[in-house]
C-alpha atoms as a PDB file:
ATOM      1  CA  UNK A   1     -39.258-105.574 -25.547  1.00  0.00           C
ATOM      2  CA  UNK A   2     -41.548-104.621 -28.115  1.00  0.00           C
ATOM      3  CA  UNK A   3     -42.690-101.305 -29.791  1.00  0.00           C
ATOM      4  CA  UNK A   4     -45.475-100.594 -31.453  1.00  0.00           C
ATOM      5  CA  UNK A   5     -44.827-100.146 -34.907  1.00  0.00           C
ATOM      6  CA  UNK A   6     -48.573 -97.847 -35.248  1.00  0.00           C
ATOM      7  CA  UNK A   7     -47.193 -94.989 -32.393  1.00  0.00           C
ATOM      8  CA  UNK A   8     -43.875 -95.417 -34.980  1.00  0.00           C
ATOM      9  CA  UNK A   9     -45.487 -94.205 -38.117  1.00  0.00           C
ATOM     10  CA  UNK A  10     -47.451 -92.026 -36.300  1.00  0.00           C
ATOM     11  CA  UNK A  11     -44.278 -90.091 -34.488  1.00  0.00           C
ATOM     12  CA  UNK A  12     -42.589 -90.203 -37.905  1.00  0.00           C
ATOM     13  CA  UNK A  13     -45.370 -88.369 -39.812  1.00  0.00           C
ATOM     14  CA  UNK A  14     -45.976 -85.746 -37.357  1.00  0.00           C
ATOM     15  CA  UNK A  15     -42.010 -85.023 -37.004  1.00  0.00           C
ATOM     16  CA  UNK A  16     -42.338 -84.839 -41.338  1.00  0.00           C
ATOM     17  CA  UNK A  17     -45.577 -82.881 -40.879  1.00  0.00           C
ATOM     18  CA  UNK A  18     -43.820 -80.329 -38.637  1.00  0.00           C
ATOM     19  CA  UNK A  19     -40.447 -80.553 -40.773  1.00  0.00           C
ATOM     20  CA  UNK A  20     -42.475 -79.692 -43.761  1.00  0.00           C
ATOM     21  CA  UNK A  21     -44.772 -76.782 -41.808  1.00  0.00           C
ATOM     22  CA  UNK A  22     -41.785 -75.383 -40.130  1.00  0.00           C
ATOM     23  CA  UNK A  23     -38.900 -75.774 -42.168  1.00  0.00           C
ATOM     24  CA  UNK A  24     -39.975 -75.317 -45.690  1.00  0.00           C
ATOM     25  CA  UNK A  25     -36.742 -74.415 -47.061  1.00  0.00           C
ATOM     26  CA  UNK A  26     -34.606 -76.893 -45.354  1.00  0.00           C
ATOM     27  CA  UNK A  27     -37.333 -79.637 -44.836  1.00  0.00           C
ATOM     28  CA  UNK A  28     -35.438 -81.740 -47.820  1.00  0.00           C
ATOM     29  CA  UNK A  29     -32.263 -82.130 -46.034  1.00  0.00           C
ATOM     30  CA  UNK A  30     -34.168 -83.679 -42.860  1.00  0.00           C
ATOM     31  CA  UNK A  31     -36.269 -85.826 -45.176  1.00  0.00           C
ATOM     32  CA  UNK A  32     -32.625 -86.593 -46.934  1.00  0.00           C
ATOM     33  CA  UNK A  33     -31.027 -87.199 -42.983  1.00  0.00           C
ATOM     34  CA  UNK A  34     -34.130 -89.586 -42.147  1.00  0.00           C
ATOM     35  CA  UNK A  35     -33.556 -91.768 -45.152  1.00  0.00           C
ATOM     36  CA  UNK A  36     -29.976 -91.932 -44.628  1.00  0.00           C
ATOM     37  CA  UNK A  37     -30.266 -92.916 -41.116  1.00  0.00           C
ATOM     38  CA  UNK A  38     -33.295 -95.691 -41.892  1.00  0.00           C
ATOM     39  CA  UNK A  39     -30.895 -97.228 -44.533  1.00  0.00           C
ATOM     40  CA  UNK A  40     -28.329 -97.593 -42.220  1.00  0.00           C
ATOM     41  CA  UNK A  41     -30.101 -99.133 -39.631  1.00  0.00           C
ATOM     42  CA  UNK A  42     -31.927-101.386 -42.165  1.00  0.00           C
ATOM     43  CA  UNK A  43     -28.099-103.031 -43.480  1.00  0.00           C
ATOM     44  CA  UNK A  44     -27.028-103.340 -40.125  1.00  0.00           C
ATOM     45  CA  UNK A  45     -30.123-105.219 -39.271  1.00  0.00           C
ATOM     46  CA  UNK A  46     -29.622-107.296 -42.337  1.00  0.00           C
ATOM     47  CA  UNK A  47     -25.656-107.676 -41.651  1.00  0.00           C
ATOM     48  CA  UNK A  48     -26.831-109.244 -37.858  1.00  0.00           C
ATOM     49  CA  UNK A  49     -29.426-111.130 -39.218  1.00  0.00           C
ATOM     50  CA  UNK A  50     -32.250-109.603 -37.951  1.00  0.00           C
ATOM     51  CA  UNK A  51     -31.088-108.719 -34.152  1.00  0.00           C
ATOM     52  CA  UNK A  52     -32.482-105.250 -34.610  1.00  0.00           C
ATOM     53  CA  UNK A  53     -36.404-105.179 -35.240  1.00  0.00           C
ATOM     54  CA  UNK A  54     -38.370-103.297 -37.375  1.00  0.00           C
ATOM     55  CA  UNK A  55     -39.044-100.485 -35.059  1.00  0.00           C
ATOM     56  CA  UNK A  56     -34.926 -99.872 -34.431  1.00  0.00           C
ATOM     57  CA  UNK A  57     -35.198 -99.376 -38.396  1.00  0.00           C
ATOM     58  CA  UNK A  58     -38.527 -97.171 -37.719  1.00  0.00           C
ATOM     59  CA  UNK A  59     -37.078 -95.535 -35.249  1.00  0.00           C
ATOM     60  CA  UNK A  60     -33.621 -94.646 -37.036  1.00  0.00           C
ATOM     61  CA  UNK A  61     -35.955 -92.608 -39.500  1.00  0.00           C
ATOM     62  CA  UNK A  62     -38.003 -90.684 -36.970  1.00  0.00           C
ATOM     63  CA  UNK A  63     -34.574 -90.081 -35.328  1.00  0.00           C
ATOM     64  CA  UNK A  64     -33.006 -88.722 -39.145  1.00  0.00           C
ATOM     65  CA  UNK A  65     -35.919 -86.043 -39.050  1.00  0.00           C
ATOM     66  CA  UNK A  66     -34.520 -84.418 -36.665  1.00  0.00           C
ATOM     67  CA  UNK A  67     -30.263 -84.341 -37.188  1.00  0.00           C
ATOM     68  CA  UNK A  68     -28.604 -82.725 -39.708  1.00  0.00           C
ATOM     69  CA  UNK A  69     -26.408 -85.793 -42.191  1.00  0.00           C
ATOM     70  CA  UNK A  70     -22.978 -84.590 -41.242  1.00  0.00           C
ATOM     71  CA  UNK A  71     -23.897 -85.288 -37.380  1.00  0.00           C
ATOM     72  CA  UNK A  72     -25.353 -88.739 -37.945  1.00  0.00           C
ATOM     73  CA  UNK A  73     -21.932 -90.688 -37.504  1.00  0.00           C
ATOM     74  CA  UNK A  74     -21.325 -88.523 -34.233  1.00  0.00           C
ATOM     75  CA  UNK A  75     -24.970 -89.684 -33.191  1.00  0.00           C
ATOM     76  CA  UNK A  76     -23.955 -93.619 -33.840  1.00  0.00           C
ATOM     77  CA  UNK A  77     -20.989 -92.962 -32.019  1.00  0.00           C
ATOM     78  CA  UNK A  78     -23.194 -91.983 -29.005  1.00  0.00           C
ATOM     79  CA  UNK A  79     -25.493 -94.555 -29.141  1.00  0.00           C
ATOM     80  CA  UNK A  80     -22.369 -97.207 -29.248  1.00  0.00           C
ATOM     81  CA  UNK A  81     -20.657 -96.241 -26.616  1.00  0.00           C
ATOM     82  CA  UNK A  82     -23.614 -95.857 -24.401  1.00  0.00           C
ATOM     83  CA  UNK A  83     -24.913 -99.345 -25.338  1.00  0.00           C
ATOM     84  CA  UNK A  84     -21.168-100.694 -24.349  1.00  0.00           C
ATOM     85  CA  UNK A  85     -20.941 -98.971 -20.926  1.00  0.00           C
ATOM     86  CA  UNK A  86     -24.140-100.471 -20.478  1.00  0.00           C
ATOM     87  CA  UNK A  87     -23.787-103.762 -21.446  1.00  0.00           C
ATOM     88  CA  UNK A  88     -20.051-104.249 -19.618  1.00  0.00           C
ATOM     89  CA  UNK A  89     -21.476-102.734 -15.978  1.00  0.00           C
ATOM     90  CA  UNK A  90     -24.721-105.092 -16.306  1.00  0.00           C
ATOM     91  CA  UNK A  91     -26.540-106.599 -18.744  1.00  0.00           C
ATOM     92  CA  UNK A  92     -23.782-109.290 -19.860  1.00  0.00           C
ATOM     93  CA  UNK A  93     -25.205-111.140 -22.132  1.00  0.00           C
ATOM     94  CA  UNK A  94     -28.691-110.501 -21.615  1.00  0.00           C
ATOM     95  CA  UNK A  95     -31.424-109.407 -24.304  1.00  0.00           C
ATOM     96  CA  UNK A  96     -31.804-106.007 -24.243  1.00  0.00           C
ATOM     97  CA  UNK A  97     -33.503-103.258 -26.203  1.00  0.00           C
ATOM     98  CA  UNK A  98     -31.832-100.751 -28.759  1.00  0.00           C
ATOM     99  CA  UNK A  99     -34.332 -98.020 -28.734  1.00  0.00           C
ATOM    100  CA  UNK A 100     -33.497 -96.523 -25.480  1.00  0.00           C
ATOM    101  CA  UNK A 101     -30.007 -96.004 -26.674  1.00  0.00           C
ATOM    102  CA  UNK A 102     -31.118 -94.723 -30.079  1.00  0.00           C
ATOM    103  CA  UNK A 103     -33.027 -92.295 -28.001  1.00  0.00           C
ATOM    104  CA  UNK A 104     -29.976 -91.546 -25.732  1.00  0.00           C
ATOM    105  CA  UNK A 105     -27.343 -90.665 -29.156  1.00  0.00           C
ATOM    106  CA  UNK A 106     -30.887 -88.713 -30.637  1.00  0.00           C
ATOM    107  CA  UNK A 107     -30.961 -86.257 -27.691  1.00  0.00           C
ATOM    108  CA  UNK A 108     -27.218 -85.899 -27.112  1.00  0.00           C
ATOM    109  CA  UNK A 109     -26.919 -85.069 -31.012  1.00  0.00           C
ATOM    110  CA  UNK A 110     -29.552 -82.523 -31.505  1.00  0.00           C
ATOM    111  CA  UNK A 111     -28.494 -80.657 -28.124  1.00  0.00           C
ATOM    112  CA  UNK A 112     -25.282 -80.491 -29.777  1.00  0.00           C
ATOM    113  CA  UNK A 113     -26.653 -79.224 -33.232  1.00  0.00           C
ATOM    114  CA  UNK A 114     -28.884 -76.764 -31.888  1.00  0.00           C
ATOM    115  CA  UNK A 115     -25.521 -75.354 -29.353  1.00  0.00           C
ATOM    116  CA  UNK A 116     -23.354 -75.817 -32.728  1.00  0.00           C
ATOM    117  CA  UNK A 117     -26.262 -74.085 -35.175  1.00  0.00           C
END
């Protein structure tokens, strides 16, 4: 149950390296979604006292590099209600990892933003 946080800062400067390269004009907004979305994760892990880890927060900003800021809450939304339908059919009240999730909402959002732009 634990990331690496190295392969982390490595995904998140080659998604900025390619947001820069790629998307000159509209590279600030991603930048903009990134730190959004690593805030957010970073107060809910301080609201739960520390139940996500550093890479959820890591991850949170690799995963605002790629969605626009108006779909982020539609991208929580994802990720919560996978993470319940998970957790009710069988984990309980196990430990479980948040990343996978994060990953689910990241891939459902930006097939939706690339169908919607």
């Amino acid at each position: 149950m634990s990331v690496n946080l190295y392969i982390l800062w490595a995904a998140i400067l080659a998604a900025l390296a390619c947001q820069v390269i790629f998307a000159r004009e509209t590279a600030w907004i991603y930048i903009l979604s990134g730190m959004l979305c690593g805030t957010f994760y970073f107060i809910v892990r301080k609201i739960t006292n520390g139940k996500l880890g550093t890479a959820d927060v890591l991850f949170g900003i690799f995963q605002g590099l790629f969605l626009v800021p108006k779909l982020m809450p539609l991208c929580f939304g994802i990720e919560c209600l996978v993470t319940l339908f998970v957790i009710n059919q069988r984990l309980g009240k196990e430990k479980f990892p948040f990343i996978p999730f994060m990953s689910v909402g990241l891939i459902a959002t930006f097939i939706i933003q690339v169908i919607i732009m």
